[in-house]
Protein backbone atom coordinates (compact mmCIF):
# COMPACT_ATOMS: atom_id res chain seq x y z
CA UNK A 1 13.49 22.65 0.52
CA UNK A 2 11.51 19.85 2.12
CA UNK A 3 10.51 18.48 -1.64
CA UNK A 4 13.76 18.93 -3.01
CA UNK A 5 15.20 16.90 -0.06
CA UNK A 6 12.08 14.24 -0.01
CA UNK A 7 12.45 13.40 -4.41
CA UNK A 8 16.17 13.24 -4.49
CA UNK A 9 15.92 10.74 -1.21
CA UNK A 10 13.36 9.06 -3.19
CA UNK A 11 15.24 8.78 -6.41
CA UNK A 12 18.70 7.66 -4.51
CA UNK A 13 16.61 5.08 -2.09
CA UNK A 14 14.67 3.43 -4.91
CA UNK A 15 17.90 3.55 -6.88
CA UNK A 16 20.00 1.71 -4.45
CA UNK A 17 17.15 -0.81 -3.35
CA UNK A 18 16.55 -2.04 -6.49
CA UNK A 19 20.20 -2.69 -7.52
CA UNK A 20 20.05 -4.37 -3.64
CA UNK A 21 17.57 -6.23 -4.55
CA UNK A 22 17.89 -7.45 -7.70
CA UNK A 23 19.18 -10.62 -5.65
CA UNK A 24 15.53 -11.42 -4.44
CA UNK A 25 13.57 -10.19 -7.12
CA UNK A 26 15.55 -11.80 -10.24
CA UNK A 27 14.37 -15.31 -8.72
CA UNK A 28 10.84 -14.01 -8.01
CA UNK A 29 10.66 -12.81 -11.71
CA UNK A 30 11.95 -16.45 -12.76
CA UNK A 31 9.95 -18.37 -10.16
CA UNK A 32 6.36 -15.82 -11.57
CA UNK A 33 7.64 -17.08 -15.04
CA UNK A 34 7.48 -21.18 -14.09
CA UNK A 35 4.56 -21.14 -12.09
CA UNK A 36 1.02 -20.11 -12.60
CA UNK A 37 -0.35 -18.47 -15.43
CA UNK A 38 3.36 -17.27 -16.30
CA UNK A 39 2.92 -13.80 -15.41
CA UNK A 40 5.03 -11.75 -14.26
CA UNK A 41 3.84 -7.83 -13.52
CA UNK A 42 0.37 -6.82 -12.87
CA UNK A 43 -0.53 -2.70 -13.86
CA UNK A 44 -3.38 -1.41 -12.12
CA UNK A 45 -4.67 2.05 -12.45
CA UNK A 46 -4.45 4.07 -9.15
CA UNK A 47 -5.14 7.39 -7.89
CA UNK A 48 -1.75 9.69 -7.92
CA UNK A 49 -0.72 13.41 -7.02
CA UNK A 50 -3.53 16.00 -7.00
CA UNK A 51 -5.84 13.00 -8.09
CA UNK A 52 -4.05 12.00 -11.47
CA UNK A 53 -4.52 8.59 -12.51
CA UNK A 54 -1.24 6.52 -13.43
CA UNK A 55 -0.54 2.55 -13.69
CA UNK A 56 0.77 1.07 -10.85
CA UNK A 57 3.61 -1.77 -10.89
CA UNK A 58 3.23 -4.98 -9.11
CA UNK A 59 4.14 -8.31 -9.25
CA UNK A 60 1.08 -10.63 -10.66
CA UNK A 61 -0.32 -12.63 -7.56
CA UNK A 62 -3.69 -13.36 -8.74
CA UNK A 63 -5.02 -14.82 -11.84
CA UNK A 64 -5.75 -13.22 -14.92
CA UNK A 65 -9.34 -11.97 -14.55
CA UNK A 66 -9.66 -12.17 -10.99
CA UNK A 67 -12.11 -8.87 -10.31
CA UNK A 68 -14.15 -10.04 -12.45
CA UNK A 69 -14.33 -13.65 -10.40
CA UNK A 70 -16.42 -13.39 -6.98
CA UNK A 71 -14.70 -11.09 -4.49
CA UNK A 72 -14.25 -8.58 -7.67
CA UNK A 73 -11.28 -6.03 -6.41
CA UNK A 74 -11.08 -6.64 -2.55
CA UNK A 75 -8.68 -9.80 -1.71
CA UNK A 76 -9.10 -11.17 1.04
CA UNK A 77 -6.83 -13.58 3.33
CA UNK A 78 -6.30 -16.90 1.44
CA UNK A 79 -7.97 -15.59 -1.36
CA UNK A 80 -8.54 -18.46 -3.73
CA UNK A 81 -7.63 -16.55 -6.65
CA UNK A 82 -3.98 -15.78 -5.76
CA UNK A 83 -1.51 -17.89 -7.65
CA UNK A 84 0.64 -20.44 -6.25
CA UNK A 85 3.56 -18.10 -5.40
CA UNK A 86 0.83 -15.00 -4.75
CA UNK A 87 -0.24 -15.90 -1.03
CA UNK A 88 3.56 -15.45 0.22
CA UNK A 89 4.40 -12.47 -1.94
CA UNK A 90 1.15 -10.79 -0.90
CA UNK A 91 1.90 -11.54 2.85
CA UNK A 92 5.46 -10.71 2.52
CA UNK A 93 4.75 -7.79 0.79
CA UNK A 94 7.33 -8.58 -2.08
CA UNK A 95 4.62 -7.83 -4.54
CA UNK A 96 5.15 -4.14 -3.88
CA UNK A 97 8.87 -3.85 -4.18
CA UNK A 98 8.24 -3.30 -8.54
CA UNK A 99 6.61 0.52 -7.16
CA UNK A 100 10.26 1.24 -6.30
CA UNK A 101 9.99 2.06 -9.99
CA UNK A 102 7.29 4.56 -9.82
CA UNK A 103 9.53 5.77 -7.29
CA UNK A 104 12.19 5.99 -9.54
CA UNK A 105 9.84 7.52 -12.39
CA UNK A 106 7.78 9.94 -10.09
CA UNK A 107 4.31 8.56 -9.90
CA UNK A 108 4.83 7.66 -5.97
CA UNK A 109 7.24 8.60 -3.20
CA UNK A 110 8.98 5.99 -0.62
CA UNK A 111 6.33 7.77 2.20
CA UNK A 112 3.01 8.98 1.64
CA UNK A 113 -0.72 7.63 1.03
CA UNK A 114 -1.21 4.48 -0.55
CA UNK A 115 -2.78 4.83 -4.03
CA UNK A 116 -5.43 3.08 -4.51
CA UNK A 117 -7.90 2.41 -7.21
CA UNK A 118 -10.63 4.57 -8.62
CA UNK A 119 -13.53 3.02 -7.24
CA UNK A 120 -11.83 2.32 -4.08
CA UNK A 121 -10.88 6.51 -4.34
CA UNK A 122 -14.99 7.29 -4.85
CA UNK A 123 -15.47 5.71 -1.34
CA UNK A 124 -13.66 7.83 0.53
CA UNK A 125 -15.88 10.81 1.89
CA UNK A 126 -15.82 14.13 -0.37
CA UNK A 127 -13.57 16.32 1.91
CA UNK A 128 -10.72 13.55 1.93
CA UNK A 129 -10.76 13.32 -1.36
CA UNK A 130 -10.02 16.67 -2.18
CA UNK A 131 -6.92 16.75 -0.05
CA UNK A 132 -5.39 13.00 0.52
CA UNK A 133 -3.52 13.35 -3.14
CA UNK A 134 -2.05 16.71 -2.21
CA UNK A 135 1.17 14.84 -1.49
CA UNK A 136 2.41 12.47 -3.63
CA UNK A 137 1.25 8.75 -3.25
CA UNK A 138 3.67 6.32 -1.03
CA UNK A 139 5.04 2.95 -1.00
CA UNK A 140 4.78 3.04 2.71
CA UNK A 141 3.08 5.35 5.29
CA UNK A 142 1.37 5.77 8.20
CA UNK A 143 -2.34 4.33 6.46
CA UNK A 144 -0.42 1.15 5.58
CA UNK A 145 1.46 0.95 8.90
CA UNK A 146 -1.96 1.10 11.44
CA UNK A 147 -3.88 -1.32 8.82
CA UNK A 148 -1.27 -3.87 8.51
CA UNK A 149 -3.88 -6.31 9.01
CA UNK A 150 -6.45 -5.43 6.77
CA UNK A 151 -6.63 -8.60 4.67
CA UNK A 152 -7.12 -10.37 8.19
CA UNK A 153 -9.93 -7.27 8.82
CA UNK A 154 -12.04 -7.82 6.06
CA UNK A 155 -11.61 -11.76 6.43
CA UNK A 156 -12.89 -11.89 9.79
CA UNK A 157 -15.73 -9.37 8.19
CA UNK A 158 -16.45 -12.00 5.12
CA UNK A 159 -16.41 -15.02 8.09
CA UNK A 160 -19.37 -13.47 9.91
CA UNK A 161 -20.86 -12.76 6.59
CA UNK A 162 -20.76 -8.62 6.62
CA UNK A 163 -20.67 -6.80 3.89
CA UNK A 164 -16.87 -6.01 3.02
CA UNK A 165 -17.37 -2.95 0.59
CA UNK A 166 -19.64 -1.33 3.56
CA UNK A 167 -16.74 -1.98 5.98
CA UNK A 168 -14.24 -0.04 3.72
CA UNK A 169 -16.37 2.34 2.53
CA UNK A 170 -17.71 3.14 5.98
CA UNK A 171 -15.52 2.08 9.05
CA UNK A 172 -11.96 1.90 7.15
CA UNK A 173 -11.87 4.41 4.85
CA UNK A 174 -12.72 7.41 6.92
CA UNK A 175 -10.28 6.88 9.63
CA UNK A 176 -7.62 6.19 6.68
CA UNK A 177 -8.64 9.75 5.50
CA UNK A 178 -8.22 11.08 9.02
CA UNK A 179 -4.33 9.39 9.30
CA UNK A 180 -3.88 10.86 6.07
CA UNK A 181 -4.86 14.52 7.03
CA UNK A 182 -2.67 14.16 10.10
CA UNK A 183 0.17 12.95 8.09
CA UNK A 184 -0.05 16.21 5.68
CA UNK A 185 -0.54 18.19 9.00
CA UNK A 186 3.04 16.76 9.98
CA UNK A 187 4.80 15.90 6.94
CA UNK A 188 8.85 16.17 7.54
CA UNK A 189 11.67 14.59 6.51
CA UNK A 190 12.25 13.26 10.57
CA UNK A 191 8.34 12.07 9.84
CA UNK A 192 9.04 10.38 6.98
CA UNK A 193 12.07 8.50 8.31
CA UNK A 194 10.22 7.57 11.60
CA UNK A 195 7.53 6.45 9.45
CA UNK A 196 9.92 4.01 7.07
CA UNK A 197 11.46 2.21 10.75
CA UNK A 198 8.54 2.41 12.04
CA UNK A 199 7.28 0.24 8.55
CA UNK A 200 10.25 -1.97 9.58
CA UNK A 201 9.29 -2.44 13.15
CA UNK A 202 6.08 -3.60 12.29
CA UNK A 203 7.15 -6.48 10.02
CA UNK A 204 8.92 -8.31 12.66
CA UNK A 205 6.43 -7.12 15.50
CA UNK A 206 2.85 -7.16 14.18
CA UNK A 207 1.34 -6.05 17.41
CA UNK A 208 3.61 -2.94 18.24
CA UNK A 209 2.19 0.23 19.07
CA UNK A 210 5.19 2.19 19.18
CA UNK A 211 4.14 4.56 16.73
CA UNK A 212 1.20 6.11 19.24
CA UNK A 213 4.20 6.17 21.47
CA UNK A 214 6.53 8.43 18.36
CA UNK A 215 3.64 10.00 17.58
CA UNK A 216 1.31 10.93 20.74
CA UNK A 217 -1.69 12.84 18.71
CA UNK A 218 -1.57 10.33 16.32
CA UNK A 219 -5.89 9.31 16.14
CA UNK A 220 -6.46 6.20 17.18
CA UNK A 221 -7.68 3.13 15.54
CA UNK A 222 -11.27 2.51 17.47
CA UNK A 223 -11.79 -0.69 15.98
């Protein structure tokens, strides 16, 4: 009952928000067009549901190229690749809203693990792996809610001159994979609503804890 309630919320809520926002993301799509290279979308191959691979929509924010430019696949605050309009959709998050259609298809959900790339998927250790993709992959959830400041993270790592793939693939990534087991230990529909306010929330106050507050066994971030 719980997945037939979670895809047809999925399918209704990515339904309605992109008819909502066609508003805001027709003048993006012009504005991409104008400026820049003239790209528009980005597709990036991610990790999906019980570890399938599918293409990811986004809006392009960095040049054409860019992993293969120093700082490869890991972008970084003021990222000198990003295009001219990039910096603010990346920190307004507006180059996500596009996955509202791999909501819409069924690649993601609106709440669950972020999907990331396949090297990215190879760092996390072997017993998160097997599980974090037992749910589908989300637009939002509780991984992208407690690092809402990993661009600033891995900055401050670059500015002392650390290593940044040894920071994700030991210090971020594991605790990611431990928020991500608890999530599947408490998935609900009531979890995945707090979850989407609680996404909200943290948009208009950065520094919020509430969700160790909605969520008291929540583990938390020692770092």
């Amino acid at each position: 009952m719980y997945e037939f309630t979670k895809r047809t919320f999925d399918i209704l809520s990515s339904a309605i928000a992109l008819i909502i926002l066609s508003p805001l993301l027709i003048p993006v799509i012009i504005g991409l067009k104008l400026t820049g290279e003239g790209e528009i979308w980005y597709f990036q191959e991610r990790v999906g549901y019980k570890n399938r691979r599918f293409n990811i929509f986004k809006f392009a924010t960095m040049l054409k190229g860019s992993s293969k430019m120093p700082g490869g696949f890991i972008t970084t605050k003021k990222d000198p690749r990003t295009t001219p309009m990039g910096g603010f959709l990346r920190k307004s998050k507006i180059n996500e809203l596009p996955q509202l259609i791999n909501i819409l298809i069924g690649d993601m959900s609106v709440v669950g693990p972020r999907p990331v790339m396949p090297q990215s998927f190879e760092a996390y250790p072997e017993d998160i792996r097997a599980v974090i993709y037992n749910v589908k992959p989300g637009l939002t959830g509780i991984g992208s809610i407690i690092f809402r400041d990993e661009e600033e993270l891995i900055t401050r790592v670059k500015e002392r001159g650390g290593d940044i793939w040894d920071f994700y693939k030991n210090t971020i990534y594991p605790f990611k994979g431990r928020l991500e087991q608890w999530y599947q230990q408490h998935h609900s529909f009531l979890t995945d609503m707090k979850l989407i306010v609680l996404t909200a929330w943290v948009i208009v106050s950065p520094n919020s804890q509430l969700m160790y507050k909605w969520f008291k066994d929540l583990p938390e971030r020692p770092f």
